[in-house]
PDB file of N, CA and C in Angstrom:
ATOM      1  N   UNK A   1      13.222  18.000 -15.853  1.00  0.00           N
ATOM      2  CA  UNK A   1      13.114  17.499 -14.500  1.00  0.00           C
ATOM      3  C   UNK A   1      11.766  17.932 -13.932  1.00  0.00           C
ATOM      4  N   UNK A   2      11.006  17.257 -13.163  1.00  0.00           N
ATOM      5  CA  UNK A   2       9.768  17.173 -12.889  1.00  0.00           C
ATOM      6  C   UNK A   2      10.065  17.417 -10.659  1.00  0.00           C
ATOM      7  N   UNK A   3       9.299  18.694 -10.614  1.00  0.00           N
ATOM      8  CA  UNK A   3       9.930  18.997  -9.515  1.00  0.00           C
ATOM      9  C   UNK A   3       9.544  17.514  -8.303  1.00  0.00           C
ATOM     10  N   UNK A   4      10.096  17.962  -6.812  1.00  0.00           N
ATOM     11  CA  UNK A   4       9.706  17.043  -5.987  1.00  0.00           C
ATOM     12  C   UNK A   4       8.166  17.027  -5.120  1.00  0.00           C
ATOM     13  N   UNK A   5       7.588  15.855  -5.398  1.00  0.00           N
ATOM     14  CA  UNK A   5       6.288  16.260  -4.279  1.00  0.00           C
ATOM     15  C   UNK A   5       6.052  15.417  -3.387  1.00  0.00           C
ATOM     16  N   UNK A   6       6.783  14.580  -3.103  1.00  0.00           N
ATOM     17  CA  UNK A   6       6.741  13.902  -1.957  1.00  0.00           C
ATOM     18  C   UNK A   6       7.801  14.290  -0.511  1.00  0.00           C
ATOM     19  N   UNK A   7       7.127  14.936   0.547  1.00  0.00           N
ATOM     20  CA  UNK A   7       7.769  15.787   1.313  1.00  0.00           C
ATOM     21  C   UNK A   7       9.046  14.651   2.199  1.00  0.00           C
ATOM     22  N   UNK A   8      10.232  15.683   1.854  1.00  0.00           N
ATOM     23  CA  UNK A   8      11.267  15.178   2.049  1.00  0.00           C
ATOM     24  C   UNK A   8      11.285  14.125   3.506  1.00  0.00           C
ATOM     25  N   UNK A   9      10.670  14.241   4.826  1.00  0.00           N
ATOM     26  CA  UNK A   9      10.835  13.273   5.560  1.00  0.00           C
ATOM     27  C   UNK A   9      10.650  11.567   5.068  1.00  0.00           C
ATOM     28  N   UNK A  10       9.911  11.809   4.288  1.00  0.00           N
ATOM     29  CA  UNK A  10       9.147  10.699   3.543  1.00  0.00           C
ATOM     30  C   UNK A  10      10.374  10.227   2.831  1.00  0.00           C
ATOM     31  N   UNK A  11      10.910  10.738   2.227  1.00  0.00           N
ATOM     32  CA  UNK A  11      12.079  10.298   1.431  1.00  0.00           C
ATOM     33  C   UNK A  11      13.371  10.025   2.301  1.00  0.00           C
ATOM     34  N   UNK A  12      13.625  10.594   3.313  1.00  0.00           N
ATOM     35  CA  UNK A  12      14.598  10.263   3.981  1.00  0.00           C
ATOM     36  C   UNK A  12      14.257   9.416   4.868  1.00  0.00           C
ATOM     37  N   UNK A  13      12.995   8.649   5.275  1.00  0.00           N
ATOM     38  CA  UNK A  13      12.867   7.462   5.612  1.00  0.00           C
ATOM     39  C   UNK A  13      12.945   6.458   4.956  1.00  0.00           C
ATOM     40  N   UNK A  14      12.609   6.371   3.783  1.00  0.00           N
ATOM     41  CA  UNK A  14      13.130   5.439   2.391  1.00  0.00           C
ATOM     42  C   UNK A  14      14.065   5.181   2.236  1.00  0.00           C
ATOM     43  N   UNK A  15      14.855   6.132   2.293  1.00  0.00           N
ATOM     44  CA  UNK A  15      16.501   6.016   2.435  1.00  0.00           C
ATOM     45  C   UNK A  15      16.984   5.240   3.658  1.00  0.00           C
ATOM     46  N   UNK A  16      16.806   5.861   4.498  1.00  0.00           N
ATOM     47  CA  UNK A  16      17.288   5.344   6.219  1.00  0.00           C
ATOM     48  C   UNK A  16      16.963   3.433   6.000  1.00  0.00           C
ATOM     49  N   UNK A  17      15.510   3.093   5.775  1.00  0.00           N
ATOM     50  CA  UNK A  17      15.171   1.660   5.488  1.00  0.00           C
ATOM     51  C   UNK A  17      16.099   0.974   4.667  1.00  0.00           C
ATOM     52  N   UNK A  18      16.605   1.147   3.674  1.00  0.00           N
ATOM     53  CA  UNK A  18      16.913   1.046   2.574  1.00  0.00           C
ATOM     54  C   UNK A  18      18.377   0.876   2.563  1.00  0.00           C
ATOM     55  N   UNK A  19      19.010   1.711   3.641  1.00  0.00           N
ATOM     56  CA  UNK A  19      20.127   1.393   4.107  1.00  0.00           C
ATOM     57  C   UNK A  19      20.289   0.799   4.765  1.00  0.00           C
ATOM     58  N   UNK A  20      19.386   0.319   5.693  1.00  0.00           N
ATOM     59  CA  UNK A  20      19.614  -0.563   6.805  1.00  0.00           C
ATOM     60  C   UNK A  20      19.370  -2.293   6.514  1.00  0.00           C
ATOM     61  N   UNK A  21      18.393  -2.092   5.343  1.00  0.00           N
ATOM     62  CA  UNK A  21      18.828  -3.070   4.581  1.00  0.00           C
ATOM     63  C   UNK A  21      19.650  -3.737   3.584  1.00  0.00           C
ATOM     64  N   UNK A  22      20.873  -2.901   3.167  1.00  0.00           N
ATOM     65  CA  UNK A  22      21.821  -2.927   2.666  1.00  0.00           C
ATOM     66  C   UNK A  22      23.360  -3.530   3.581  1.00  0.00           C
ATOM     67  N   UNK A  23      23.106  -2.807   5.106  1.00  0.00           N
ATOM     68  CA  UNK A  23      24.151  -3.095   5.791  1.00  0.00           C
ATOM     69  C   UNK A  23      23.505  -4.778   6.687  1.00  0.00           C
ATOM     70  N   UNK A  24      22.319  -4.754   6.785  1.00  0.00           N
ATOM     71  CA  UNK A  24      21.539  -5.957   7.220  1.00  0.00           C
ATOM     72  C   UNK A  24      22.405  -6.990   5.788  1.00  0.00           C
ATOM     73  N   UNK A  25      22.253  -6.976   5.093  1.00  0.00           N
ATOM     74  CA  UNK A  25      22.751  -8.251   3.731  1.00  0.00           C
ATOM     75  C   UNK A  25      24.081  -7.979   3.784  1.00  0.00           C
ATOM     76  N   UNK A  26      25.057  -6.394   3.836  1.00  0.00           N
ATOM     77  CA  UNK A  26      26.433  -7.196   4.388  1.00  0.00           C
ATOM     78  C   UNK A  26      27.189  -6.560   2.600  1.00  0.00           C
ATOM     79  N   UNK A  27      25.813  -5.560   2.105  1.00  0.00           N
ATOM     80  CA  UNK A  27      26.385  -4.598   0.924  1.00  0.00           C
ATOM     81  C   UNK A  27      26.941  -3.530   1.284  1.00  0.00           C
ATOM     82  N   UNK A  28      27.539  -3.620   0.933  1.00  0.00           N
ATOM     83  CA  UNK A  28      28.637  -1.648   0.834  1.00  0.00           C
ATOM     84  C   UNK A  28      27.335  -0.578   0.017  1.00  0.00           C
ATOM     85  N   UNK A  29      26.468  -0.885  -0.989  1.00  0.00           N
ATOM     86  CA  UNK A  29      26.133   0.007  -1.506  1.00  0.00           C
ATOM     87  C   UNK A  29      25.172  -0.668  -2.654  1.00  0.00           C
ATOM     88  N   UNK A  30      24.288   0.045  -3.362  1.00  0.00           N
ATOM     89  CA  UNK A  30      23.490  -0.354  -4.346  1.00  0.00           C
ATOM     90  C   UNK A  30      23.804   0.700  -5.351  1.00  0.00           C
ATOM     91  N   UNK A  31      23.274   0.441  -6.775  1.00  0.00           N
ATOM     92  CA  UNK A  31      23.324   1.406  -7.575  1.00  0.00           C
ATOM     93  C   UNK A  31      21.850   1.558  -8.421  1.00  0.00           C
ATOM     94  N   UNK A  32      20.975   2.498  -7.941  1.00  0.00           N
ATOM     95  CA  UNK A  32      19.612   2.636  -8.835  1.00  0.00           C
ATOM     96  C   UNK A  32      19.811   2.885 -10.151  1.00  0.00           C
ATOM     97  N   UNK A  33      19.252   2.131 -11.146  1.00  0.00           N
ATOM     98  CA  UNK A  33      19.510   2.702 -12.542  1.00  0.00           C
ATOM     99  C   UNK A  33      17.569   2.872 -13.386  1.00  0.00           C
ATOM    100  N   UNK A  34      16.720   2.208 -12.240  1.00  0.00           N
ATOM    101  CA  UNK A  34      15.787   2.531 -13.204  1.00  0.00           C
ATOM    102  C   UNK A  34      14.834   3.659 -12.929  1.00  0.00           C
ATOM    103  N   UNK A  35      13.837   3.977 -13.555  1.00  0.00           N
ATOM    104  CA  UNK A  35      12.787   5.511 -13.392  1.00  0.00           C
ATOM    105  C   UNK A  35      12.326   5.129 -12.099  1.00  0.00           C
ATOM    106  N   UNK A  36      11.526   4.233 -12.141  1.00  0.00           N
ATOM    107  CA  UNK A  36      10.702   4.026 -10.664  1.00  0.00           C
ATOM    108  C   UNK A  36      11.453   4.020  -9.474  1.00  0.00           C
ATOM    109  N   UNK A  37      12.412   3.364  -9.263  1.00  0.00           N
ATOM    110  CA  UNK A  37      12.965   3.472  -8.311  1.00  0.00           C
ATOM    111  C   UNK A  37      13.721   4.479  -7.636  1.00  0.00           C
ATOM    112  N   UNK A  38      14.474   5.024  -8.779  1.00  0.00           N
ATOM    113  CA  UNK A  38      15.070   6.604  -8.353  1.00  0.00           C
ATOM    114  C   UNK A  38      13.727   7.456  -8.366  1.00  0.00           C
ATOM    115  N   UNK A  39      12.702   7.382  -8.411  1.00  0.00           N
ATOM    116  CA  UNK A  39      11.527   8.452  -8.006  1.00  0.00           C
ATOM    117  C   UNK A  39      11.025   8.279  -6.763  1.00  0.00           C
ATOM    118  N   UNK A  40      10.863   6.730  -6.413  1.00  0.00           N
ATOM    119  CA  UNK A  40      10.609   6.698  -5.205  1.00  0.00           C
ATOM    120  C   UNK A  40      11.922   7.230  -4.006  1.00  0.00           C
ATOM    121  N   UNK A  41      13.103   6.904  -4.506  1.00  0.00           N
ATOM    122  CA  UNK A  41      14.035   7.376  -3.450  1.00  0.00           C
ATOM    123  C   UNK A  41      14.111   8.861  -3.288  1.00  0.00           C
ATOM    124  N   UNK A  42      13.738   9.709  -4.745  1.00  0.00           N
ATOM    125  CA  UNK A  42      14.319  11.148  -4.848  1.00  0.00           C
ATOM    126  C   UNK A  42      13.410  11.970  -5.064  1.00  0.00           C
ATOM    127  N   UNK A  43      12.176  11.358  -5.284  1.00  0.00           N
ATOM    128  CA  UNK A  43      10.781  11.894  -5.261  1.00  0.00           C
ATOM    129  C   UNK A  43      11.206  13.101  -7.108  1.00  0.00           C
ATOM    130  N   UNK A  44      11.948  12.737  -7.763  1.00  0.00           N
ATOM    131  CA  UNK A  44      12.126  13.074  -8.996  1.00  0.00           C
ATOM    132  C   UNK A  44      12.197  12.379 -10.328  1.00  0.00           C
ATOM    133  N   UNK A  45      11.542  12.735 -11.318  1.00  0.00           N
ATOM    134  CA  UNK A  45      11.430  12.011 -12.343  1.00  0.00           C
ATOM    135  C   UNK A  45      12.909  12.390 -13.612  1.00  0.00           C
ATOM    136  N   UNK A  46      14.033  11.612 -13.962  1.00  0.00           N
ATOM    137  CA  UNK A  46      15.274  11.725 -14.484  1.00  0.00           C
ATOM    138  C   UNK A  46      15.370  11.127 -15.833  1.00  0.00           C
ATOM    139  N   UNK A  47      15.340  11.366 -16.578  1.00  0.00           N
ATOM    140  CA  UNK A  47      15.741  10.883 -17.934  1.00  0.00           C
ATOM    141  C   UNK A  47      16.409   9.426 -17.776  1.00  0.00           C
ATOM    142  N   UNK A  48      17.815   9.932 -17.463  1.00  0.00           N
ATOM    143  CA  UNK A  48      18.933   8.628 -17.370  1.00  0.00           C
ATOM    144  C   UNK A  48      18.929   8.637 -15.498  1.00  0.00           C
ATOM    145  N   UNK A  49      17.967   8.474 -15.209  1.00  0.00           N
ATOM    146  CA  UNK A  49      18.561   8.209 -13.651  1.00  0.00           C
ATOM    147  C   UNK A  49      19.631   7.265 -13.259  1.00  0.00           C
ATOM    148  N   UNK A  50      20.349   7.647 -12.669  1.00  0.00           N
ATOM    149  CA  UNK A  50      21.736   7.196 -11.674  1.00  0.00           C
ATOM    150  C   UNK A  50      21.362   7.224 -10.114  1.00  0.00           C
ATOM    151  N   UNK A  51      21.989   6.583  -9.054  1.00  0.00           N
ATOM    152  CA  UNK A  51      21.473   7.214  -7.764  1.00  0.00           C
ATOM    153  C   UNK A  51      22.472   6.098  -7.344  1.00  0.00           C
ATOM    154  N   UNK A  52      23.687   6.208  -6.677  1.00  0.00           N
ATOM    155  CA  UNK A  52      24.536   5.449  -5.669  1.00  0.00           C
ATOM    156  C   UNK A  52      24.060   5.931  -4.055  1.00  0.00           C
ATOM    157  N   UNK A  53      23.396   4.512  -3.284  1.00  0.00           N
ATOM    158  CA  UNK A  53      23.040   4.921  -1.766  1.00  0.00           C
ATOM    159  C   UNK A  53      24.264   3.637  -1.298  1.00  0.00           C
ATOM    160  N   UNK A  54      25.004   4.535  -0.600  1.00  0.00           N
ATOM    161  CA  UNK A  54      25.562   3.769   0.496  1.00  0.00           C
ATOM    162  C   UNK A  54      24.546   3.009   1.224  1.00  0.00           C
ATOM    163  N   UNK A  55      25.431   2.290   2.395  1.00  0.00           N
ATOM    164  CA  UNK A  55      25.191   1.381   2.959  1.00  0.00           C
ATOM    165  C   UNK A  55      24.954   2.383   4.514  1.00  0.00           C
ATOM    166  N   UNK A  56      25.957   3.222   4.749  1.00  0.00           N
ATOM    167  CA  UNK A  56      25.582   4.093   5.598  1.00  0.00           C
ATOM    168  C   UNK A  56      26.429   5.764   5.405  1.00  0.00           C
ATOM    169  N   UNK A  57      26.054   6.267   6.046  1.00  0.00           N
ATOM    170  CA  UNK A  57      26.598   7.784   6.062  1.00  0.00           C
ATOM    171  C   UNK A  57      25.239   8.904   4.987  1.00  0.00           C
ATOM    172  N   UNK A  58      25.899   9.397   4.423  1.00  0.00           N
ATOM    173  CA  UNK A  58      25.175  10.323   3.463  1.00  0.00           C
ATOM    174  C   UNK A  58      25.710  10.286   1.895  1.00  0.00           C
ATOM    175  N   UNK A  59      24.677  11.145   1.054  1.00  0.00           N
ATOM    176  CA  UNK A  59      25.344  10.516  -0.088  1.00  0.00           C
ATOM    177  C   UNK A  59      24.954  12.031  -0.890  1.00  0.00           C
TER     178      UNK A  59
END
């Protein structure tokens, strides 16, 4: 695992967007499965990345 360097506000605005475009289309939820994308959400680099973001709340 490759630590985080993108400072967490940054990432929890990614998220916040990201959800709001999820409940904007009327999804319950997405499921990240590839490298790039779970790095940009988690600011971490994962072998097998996984990453379930709701639509709202926390995850």
């Amino acid at each position: 695992m490759i630590p985080i360097t993108t400072p967490s506000d940054v990432l929890n605005a990614r998220l916040s967007r990201f959800q709001k475009l999820l409940r904007n289309r009327g999804l319950d939820c997405a499921m990240i499965r590839t490298l790039s994308d779970f790095k940009y959400f988690t600011g971490t680099k994962w072998l097998r990345p996984a990453l379930l973001i709701p639509s709202d709340g926390l995850f």
